[in-house]
Protein backbone atom coordinates (compact mmCIF):
# COMPACT_ATOMS: atom_id res chain seq x y z
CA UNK A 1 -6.76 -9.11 -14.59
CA UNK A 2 -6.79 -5.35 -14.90
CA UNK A 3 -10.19 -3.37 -14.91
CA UNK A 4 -12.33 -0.52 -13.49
CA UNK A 5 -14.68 -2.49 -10.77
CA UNK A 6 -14.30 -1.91 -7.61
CA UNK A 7 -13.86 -4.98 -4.92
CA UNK A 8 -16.73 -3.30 -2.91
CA UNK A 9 -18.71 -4.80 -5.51
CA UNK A 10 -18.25 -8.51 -3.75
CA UNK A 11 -17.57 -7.19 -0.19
CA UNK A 12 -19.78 -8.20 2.34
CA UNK A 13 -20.65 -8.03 6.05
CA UNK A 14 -17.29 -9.88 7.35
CA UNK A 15 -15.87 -10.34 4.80
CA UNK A 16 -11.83 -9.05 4.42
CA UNK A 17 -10.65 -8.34 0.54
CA UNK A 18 -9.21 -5.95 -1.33
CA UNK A 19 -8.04 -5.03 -4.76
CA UNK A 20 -4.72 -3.58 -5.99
CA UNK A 21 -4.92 -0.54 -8.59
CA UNK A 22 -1.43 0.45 -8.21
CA UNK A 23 1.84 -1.78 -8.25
CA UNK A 24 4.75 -0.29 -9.47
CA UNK A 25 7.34 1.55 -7.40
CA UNK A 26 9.40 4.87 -7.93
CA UNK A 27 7.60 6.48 -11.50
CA UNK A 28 4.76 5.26 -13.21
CA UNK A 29 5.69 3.23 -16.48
CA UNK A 30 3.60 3.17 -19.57
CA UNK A 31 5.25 0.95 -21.96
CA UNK A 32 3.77 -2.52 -23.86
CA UNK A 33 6.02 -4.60 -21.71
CA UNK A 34 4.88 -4.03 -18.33
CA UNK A 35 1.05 -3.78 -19.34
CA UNK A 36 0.12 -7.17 -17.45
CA UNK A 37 1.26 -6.16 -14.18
CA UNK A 38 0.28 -2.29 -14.27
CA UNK A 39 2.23 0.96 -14.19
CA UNK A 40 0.52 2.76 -11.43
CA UNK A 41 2.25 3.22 -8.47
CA UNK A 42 1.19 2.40 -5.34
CA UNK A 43 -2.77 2.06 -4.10
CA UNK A 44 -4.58 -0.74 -2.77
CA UNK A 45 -8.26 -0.75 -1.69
CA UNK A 46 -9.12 -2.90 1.03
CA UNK A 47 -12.46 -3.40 2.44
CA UNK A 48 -13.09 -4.77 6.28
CA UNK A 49 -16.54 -5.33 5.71
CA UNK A 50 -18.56 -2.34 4.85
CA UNK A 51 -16.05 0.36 5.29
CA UNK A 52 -13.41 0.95 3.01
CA UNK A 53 -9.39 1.84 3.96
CA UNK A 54 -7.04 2.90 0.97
CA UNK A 55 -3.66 2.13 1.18
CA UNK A 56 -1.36 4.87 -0.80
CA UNK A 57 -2.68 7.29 -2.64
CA UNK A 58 -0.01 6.71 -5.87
CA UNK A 59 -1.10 7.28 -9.85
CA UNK A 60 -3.80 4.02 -8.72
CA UNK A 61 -5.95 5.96 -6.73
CA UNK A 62 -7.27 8.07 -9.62
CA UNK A 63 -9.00 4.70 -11.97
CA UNK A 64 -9.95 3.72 -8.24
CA UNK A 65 -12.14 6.90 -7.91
CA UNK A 66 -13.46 6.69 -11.02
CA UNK A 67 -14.68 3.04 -9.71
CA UNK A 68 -15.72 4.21 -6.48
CA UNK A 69 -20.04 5.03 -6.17
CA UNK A 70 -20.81 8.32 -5.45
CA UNK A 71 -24.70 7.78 -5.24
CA UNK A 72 -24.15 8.04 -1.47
CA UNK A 73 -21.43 9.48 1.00
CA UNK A 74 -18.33 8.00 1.17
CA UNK A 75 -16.49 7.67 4.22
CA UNK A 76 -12.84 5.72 4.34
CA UNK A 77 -9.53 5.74 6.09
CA UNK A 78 -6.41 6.66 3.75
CA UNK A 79 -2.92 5.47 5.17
CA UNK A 80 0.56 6.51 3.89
CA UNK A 81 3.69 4.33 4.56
CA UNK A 82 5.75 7.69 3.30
CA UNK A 83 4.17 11.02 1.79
CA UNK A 84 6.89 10.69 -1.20
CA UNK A 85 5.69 11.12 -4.64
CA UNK A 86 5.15 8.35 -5.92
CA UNK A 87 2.84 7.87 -3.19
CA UNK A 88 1.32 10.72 -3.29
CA UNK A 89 1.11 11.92 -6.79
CA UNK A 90 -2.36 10.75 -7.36
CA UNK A 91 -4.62 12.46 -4.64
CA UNK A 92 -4.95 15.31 -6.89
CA UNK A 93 -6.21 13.38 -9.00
CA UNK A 94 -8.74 11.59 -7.33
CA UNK A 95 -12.06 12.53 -8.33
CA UNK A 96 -14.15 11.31 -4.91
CA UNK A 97 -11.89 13.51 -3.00
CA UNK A 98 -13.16 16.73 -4.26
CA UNK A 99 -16.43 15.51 -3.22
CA UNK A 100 -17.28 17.30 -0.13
CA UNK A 101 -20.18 14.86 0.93
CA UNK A 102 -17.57 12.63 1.42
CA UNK A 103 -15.70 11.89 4.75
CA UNK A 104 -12.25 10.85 4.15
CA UNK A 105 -9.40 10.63 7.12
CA UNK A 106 -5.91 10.74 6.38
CA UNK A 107 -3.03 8.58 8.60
CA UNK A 108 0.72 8.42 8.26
CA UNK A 109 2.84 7.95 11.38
CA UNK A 110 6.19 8.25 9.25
CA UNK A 111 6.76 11.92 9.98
CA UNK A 112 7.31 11.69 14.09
CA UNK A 113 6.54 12.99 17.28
CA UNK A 114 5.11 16.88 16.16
CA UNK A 115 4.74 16.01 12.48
CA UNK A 116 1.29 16.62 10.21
CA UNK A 117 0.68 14.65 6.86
CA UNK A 118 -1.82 17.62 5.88
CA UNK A 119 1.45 19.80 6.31
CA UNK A 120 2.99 17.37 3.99
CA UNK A 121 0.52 17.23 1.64
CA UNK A 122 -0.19 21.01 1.33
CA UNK A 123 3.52 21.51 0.52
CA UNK A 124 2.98 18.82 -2.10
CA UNK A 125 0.21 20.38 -3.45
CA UNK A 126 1.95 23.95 -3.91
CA UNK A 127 2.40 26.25 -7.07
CA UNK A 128 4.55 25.84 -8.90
CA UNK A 129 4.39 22.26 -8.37
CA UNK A 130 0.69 21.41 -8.51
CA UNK A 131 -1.63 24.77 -9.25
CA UNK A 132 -4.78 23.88 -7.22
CA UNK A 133 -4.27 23.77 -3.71
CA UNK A 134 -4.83 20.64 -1.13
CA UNK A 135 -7.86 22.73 0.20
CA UNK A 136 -9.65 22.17 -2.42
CA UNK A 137 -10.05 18.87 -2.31
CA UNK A 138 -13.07 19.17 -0.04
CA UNK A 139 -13.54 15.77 0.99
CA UNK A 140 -10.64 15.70 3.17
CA UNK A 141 -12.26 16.38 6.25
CA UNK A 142 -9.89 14.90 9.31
CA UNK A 143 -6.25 14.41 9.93
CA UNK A 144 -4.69 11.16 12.13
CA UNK A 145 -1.15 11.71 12.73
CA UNK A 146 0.77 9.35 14.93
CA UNK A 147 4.14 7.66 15.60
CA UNK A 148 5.30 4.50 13.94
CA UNK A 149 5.12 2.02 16.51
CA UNK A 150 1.28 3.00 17.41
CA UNK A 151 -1.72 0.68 17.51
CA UNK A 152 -5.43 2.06 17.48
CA UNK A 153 -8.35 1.49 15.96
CA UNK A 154 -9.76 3.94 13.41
CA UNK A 155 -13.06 2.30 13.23
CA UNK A 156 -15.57 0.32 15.71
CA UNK A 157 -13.84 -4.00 15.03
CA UNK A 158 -11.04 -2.67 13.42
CA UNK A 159 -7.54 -2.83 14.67
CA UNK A 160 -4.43 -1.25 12.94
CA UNK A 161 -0.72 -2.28 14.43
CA UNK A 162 1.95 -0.22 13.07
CA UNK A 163 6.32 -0.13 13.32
CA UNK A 164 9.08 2.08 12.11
CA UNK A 165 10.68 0.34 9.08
CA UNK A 166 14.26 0.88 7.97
CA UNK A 167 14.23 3.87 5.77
CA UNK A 168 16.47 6.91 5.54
CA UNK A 169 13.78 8.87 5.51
CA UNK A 170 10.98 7.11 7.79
CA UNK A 171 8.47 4.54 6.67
CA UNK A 172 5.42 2.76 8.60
CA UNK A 173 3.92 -0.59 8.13
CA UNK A 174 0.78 -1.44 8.60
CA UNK A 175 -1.18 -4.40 10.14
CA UNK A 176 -4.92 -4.77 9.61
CA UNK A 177 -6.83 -6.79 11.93
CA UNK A 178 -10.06 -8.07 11.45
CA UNK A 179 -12.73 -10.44 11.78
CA UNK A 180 -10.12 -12.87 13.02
CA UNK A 181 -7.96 -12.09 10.15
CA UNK A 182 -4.79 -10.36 9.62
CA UNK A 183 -3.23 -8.26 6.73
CA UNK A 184 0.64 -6.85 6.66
CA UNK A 185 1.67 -4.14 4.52
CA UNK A 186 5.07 -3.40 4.38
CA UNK A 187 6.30 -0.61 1.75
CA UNK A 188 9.44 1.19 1.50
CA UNK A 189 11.47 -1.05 4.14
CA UNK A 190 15.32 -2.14 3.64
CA UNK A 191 17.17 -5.01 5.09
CA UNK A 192 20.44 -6.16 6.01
CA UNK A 193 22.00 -9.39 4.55
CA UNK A 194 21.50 -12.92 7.25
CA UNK A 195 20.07 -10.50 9.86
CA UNK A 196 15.77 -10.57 9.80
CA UNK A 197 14.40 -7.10 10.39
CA UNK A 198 12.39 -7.63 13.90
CA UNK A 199 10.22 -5.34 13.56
CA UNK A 200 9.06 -6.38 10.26
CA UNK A 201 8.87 -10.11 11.27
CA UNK A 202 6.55 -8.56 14.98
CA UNK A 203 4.37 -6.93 12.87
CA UNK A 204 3.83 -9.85 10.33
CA UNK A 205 3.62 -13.19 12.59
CA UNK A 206 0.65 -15.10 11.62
CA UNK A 207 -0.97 -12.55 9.19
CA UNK A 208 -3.36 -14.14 6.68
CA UNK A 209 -1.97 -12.04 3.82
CA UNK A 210 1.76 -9.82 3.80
CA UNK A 211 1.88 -7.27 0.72
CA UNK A 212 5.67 -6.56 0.86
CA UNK A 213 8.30 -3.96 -1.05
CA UNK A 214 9.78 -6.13 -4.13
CA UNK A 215 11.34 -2.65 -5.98
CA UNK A 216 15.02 -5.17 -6.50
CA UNK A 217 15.46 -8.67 -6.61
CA UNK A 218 18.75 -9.94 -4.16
CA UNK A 219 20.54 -10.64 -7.67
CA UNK A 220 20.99 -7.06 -8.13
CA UNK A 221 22.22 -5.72 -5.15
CA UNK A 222 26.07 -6.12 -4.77
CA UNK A 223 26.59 -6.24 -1.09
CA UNK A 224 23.30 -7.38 0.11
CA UNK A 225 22.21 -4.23 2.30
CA UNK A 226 19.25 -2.81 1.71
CA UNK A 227 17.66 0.93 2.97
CA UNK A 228 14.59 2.18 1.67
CA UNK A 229 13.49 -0.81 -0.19
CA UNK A 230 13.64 -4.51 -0.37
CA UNK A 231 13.66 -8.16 -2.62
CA UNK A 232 10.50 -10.54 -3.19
CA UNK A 233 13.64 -12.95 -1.43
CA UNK A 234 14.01 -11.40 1.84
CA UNK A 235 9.93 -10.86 1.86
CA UNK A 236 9.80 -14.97 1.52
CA UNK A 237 11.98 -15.03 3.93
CA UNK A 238 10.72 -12.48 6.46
CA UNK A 239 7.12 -14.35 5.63
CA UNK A 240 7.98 -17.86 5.77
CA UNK A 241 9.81 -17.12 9.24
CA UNK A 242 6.73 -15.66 10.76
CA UNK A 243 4.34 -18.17 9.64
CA UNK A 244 2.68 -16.13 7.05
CA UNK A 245 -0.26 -17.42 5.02
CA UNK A 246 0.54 -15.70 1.67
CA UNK A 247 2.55 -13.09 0.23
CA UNK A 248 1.81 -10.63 -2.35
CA UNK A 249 5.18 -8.76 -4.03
CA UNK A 250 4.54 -5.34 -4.47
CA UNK A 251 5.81 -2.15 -5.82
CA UNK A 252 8.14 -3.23 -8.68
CA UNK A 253 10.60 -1.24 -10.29
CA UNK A 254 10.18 0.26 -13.40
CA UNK A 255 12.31 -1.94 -15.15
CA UNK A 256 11.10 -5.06 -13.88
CA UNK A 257 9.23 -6.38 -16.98
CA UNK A 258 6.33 -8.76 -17.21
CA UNK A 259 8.18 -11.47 -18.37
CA UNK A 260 10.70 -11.36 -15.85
CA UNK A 261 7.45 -10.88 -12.82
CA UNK A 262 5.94 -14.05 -14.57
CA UNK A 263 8.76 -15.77 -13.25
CA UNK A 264 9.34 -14.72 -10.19
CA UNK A 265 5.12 -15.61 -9.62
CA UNK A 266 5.64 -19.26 -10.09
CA UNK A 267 8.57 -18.90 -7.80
CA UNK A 268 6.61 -17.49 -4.93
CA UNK A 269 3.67 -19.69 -5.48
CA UNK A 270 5.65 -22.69 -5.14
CA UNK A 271 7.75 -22.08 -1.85
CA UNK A 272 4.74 -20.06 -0.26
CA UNK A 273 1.44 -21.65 -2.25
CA UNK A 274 -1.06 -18.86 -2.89
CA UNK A 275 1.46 -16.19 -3.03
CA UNK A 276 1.49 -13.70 -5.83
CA UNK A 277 3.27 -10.63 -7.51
CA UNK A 278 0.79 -8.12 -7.52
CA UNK A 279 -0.72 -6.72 -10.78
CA UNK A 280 -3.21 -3.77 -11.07
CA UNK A 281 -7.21 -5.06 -10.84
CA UNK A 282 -6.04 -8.34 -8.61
CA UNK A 283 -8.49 -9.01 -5.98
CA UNK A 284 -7.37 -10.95 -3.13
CA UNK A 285 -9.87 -12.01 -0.17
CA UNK A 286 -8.22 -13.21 3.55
């Protein structure tokens, strides 16, 4: 399902879908036997009509610029759950970015009361790590910092929810509203065994679509207690609890092979029909 079009292609007035073109958690992985779900790590581009909000800016976001038309101004919300590497590792590589006609805003609420994700980002973006500097990437042209927990709206019928997740070093979630419709993204939570995260399940209830952390599966985690990340099992869970529509399982480890993922897909699908493990070029529509 992988490829280079973008899902603004099919987006229309009203219309809710988006398109993952990264997937994979912690490092990017290159090798023959996790080709069919993707290597990139996390980005997802998700269109509320005619504007455009990018979720992570992982190794995914730079085939997603490459996708994107530049015949005209861009202009687009970018969120980060966290400003760690692997979700962050691609902005310097994304090409509409350095495109200064362009009009992009950058959120993350993860840092706290005082905190700035261009801060973040510049130190990212520092020699010796990274020898051109996040100034230069001229399209950058506003900064939206907030507290997890916030709700606003970043554009006119758009409405973003957000909550702290359970991280040892914070996380947000996100929840898109819509048109009527409702999207969850939930990256880089943990969980404790036989006790629902509230938060999570608040900021879930009733969404249309949930794209949730999947880096383990419960089978390999000895005690059951989760921080920083979670299972596809507690995401079925956490989405059949709060009367979720579908669930996408996201951000899988680097050593969860395709194989294994085509499993755990006709799992899903058949206690949550129209659920999904993400792979790279997958467009979904609410």
């Amino acid at each position: 399902m992988a490829g280079h079009e973008s899902a603004a292609k099919g987006a229309g007035e009203g219309e809710f879908d988006l398109r993952f073109w990264g997937v994979r958690g912690g490092i990017p992985t290159t090798n023959a036997e996790t080709l069919r779900f993707g290597g990139n790590t996390p980005c997802v581009e998700v269109h509320c009509g005619d504007h455009l909000i990018i979720l992570e800016a992982g190794t995914g976001i730079r085939p997603f610029g490459l996708a994107l038309d530049q015949s005209r101004p861009i202009e687009a919300d970018i969120f980060f759950s966290v400003s760690r590497f692997d979700h962050a590792c691609g902005l310097p590589f994304f090409g509409a970015g350095y495109n200064p006609a362009n009009d992009f805003k950058v959120w993350a609420g993860h840092l706290g009361p005082g905190g700035s994700i261009e801060q973040n980002l510049t130190e990212l973006m520092t020699s010796p790590l990274f020898p051109i500097p996040l100034s230069f990437i001229g399209g950058l042209k506003a900064w939206g910092d907030f507290v997890a927990g916030d709700a606003f709206e970043p554009r006119d019928g758009i409405r973003v929810r957000t909550a702290a997740l359970n991280n040892p070093s914070p996380a947000t979630g996100y929840r898109v509203e819509y048109n009527g419709k409702a999207l969850g993204y939930v990256s880089n939570t943990g969980h404790l065994p036989d006790q629902p995260d509230e938060n999570v399940l608040a900021l879930i209830e009733n969404c249309d679509l949930v794209i949730y952390d999947s880096y383990y599966y419960d089978e390999e985690i000895a005690n059951g207690a989760l921080r920083g990340h979670s299972t596809w099992q507690e995401g079925l869970r956490l989405c059949r609890a709060a009367g979720v529509g579908r669930m996408a399982a996201f951000q899988h480890h680097p050593d969860h092979l395709d194989d294994e993922l085509e499993q755990v897909q006709a799992i899903l699908d058949a206690r949550l029909p129209g659920s999904f493990v993400a792979c790279e070029g997958q467009v979904a529509r609410l």
